[in-house]
N, C-alpha and C. Protein backbone atom coordinates (compact mmCIF):
# COMPACT_ATOMS: atom_id res chain seq x y z
N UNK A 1 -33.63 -163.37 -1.40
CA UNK A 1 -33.63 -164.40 -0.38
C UNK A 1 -33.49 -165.75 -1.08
N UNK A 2 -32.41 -166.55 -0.60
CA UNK A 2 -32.67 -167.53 -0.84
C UNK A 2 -33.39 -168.78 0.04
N UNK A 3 -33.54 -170.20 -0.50
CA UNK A 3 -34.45 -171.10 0.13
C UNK A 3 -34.48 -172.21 -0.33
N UNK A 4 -33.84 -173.24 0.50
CA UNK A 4 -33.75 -174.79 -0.01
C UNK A 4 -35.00 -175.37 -0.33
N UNK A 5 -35.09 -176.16 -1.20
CA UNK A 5 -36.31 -176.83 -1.90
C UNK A 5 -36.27 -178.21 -1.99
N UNK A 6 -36.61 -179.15 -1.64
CA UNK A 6 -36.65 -180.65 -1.58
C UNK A 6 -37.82 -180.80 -3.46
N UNK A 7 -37.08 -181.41 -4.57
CA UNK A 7 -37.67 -181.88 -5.74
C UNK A 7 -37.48 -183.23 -5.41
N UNK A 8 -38.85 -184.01 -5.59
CA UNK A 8 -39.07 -185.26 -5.85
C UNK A 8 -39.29 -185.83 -6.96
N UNK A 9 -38.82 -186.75 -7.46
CA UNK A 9 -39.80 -187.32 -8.72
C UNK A 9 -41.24 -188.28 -8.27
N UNK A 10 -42.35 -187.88 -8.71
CA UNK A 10 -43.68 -188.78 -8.00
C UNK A 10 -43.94 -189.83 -9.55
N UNK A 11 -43.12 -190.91 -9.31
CA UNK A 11 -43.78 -191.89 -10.32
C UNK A 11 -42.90 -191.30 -11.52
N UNK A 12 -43.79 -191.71 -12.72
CA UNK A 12 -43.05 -190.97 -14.04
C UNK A 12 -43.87 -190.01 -14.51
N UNK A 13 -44.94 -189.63 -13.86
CA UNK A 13 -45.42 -188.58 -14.28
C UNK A 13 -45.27 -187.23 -13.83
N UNK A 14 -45.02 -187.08 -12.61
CA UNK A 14 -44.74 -185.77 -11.71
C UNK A 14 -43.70 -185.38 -11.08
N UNK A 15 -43.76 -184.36 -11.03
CA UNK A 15 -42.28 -183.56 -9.45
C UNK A 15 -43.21 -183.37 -8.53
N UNK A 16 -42.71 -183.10 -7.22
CA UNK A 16 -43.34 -182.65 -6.19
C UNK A 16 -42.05 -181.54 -5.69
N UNK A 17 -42.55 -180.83 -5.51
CA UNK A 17 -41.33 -179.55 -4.79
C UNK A 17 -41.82 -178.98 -2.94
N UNK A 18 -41.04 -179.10 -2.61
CA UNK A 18 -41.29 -178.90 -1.08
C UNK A 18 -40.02 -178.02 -0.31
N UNK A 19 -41.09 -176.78 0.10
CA UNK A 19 -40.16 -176.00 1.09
C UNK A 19 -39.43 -176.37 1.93
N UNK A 20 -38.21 -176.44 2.06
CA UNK A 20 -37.60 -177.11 3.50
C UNK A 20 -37.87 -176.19 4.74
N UNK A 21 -38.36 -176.89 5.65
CA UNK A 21 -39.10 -176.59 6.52
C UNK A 21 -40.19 -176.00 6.88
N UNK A 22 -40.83 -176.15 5.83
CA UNK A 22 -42.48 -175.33 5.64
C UNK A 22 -43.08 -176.96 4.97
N UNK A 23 -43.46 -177.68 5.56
CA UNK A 23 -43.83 -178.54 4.81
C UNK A 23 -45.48 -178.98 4.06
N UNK A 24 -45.62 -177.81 4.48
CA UNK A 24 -47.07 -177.45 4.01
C UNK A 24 -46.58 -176.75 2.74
N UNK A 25 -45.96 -175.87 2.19
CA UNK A 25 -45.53 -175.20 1.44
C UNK A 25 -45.10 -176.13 0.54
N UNK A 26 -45.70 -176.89 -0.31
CA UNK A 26 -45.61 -178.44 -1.06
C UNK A 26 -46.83 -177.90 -2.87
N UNK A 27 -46.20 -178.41 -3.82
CA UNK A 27 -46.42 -178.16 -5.28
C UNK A 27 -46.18 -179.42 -5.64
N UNK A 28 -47.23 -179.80 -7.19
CA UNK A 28 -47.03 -180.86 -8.03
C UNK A 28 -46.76 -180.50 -9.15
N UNK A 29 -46.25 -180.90 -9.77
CA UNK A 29 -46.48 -180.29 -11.26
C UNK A 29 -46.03 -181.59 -12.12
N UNK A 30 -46.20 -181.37 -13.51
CA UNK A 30 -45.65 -182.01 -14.86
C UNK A 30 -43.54 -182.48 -14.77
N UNK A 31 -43.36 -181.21 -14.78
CA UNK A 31 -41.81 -181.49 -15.25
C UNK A 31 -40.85 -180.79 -13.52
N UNK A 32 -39.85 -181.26 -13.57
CA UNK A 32 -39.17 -180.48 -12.69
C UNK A 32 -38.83 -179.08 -12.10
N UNK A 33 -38.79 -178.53 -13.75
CA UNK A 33 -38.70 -176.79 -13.79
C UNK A 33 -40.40 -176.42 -13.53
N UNK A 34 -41.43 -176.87 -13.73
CA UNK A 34 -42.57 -176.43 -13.61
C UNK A 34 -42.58 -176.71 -11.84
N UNK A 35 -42.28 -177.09 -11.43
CA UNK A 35 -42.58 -177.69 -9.94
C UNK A 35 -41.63 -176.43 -9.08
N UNK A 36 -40.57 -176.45 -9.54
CA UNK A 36 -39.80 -175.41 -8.89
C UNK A 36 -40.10 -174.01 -8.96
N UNK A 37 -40.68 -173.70 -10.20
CA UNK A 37 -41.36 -172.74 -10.49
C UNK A 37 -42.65 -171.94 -9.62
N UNK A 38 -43.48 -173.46 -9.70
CA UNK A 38 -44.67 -173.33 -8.78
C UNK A 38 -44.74 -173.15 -7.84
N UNK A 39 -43.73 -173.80 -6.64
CA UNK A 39 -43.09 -173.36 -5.46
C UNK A 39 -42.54 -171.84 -5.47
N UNK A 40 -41.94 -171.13 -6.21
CA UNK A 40 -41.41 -170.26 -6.11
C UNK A 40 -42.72 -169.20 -5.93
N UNK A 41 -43.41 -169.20 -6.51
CA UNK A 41 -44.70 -168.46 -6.67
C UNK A 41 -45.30 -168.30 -5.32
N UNK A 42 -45.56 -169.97 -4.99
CA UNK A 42 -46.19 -170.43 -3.52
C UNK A 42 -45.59 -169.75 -2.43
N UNK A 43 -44.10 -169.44 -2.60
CA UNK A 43 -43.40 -168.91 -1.18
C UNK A 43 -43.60 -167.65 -1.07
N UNK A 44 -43.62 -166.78 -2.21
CA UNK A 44 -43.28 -165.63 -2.42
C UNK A 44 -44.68 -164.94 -1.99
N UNK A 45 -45.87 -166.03 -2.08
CA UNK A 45 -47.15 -165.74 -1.68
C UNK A 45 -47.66 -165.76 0.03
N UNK A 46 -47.00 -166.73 0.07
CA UNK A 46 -46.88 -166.75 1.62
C UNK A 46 -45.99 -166.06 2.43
N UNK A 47 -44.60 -165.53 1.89
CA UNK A 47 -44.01 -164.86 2.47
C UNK A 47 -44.12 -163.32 2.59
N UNK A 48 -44.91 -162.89 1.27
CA UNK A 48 -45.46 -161.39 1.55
C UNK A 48 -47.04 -161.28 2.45
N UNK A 49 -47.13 -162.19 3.18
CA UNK A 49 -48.24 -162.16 4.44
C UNK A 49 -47.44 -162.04 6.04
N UNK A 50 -46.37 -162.87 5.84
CA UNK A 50 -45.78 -163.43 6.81
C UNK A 50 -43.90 -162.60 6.96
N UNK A 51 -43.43 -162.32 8.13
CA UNK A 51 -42.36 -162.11 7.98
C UNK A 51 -41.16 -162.68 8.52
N UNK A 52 -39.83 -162.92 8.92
CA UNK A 52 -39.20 -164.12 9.06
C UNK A 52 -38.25 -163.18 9.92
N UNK A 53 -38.25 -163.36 11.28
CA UNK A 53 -37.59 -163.18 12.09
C UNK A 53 -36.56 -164.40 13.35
N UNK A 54 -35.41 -163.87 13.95
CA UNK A 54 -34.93 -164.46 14.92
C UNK A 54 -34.93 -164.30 16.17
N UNK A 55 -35.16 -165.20 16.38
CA UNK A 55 -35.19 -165.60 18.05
C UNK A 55 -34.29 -166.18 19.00
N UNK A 56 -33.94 -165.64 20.25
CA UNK A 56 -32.87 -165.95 20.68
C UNK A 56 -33.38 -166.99 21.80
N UNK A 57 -33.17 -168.29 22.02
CA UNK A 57 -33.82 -168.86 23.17
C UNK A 57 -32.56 -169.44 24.09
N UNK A 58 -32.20 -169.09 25.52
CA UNK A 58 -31.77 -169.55 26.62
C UNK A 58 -31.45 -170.86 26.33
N UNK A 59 -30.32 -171.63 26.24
CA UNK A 59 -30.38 -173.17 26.57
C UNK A 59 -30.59 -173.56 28.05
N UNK A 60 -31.65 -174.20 28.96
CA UNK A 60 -31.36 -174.80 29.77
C UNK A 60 -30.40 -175.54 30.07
N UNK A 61 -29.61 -175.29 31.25
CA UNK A 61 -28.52 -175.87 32.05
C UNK A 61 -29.03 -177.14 32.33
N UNK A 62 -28.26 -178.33 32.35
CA UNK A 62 -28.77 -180.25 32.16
C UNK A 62 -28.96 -180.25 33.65
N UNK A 63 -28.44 -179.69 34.32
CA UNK A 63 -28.42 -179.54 35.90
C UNK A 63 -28.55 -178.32 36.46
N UNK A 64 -29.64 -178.41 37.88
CA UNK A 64 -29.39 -177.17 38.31
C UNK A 64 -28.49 -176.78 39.44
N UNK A 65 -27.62 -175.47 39.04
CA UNK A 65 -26.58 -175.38 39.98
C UNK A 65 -26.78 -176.04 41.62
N UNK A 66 -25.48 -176.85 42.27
CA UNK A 66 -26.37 -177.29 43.46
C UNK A 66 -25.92 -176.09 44.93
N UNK A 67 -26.64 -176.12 45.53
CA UNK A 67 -27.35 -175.49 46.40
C UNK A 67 -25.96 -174.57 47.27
N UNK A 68 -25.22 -175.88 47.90
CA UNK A 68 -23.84 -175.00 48.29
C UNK A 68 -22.44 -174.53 47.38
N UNK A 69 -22.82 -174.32 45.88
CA UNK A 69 -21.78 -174.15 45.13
C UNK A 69 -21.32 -172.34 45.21
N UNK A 70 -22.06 -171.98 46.04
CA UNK A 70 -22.50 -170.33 46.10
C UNK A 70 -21.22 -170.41 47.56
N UNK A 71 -21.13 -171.33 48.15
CA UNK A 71 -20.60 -170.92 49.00
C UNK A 71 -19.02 -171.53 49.19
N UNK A 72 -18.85 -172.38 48.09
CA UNK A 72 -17.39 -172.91 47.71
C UNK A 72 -16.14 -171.87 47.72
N UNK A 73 -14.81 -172.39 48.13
CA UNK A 73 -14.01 -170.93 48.61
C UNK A 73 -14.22 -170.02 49.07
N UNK A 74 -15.56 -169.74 49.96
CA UNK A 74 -15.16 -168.37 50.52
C UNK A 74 -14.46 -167.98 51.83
N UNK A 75 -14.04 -169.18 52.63
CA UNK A 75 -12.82 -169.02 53.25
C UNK A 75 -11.70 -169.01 53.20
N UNK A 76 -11.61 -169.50 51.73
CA UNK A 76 -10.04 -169.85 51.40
C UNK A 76 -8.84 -168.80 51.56
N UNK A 77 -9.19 -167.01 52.14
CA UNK A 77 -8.36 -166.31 52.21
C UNK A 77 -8.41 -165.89 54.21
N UNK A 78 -9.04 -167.01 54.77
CA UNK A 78 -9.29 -166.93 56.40
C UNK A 78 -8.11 -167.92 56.43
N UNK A 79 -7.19 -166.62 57.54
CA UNK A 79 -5.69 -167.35 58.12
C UNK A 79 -6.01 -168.18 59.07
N UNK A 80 -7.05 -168.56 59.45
CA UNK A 80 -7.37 -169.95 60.53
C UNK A 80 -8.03 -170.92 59.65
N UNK A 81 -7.90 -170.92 58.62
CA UNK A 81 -8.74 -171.94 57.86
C UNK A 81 -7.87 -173.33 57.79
N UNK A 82 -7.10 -173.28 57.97
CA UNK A 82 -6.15 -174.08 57.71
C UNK A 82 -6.36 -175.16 59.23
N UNK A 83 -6.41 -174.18 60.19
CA UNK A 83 -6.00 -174.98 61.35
C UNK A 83 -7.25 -175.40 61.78
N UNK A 84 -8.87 -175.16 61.34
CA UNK A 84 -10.13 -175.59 61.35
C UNK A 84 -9.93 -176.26 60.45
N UNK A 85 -9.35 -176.83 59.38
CA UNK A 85 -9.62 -178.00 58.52
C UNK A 85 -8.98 -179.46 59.47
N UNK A 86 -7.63 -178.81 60.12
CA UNK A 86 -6.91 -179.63 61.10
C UNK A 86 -7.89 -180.14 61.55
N UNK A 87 -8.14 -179.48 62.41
CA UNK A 87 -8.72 -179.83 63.88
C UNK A 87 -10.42 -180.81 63.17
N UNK A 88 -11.03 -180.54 62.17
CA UNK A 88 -11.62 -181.31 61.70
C UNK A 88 -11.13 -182.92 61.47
N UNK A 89 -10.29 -182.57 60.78
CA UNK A 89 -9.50 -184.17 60.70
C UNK A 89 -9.33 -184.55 61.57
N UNK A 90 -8.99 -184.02 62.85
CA UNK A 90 -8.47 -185.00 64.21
C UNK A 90 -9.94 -185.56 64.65
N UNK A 91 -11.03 -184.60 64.88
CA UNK A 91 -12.32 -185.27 65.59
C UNK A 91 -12.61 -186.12 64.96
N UNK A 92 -12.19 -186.48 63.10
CA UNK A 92 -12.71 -187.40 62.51
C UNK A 92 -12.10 -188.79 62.47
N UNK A 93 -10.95 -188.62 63.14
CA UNK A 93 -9.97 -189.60 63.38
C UNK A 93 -10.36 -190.33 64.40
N UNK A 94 -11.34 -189.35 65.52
CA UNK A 94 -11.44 -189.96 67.02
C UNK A 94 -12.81 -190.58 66.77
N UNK A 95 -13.24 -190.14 66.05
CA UNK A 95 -15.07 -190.38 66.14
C UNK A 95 -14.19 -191.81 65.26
N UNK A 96 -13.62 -192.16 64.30
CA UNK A 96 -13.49 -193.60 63.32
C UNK A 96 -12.84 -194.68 64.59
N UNK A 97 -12.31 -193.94 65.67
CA UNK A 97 -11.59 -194.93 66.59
C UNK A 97 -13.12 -195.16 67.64
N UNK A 98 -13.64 -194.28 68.03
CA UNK A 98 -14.83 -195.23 68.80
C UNK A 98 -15.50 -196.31 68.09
């Protein structure tokens, strides 16, 4: 397995080595190779307790579908649909003239 490691230099005396994304999973040491080292130990300790699985999580939709989208086209194959869209337009013509 591999596993990204964040090495710091702390000052001029130390490394600090840090698990990426375990950030508790954090070592000091003397030199660079000692720090990476120490970490390596640290993970390998924590990871034979622990085991590393995936998870699949749902993205929520930003919106929820709206209410009459269930019912969009389903006349569109009714041979009077055409002449009920008409006849809509005309009452709407008469109702804008009162």
């Amino acid at each position: 397995m591999t596993y990204s490691v964040l090495v710091e230099e702390n000052g001029a005396d130390s490394f600090q080595a840090t698990a990426l994304g375990l950030p508790d999973c954090r070592v000091v040491a003397i030199t660079r190779e000692q720090a990476v080292a120490k970490l390596r130990v640290a993970l390998a300790k924590r990871l034979s307790k622990a085991e590393i699985v995936e998870v699949e999580i749902l993205q929520p939709s930003s919106r929820p579908e709206h209410s009459w989208k269930r019912f969009a086209g389903m006349f569109e194959d009714e041979p009077l649909f055409d002449e009920v869209l008409a006849d809509i337009e005309a009452r709407r013509r008469e109702d804008d003239v009162v």
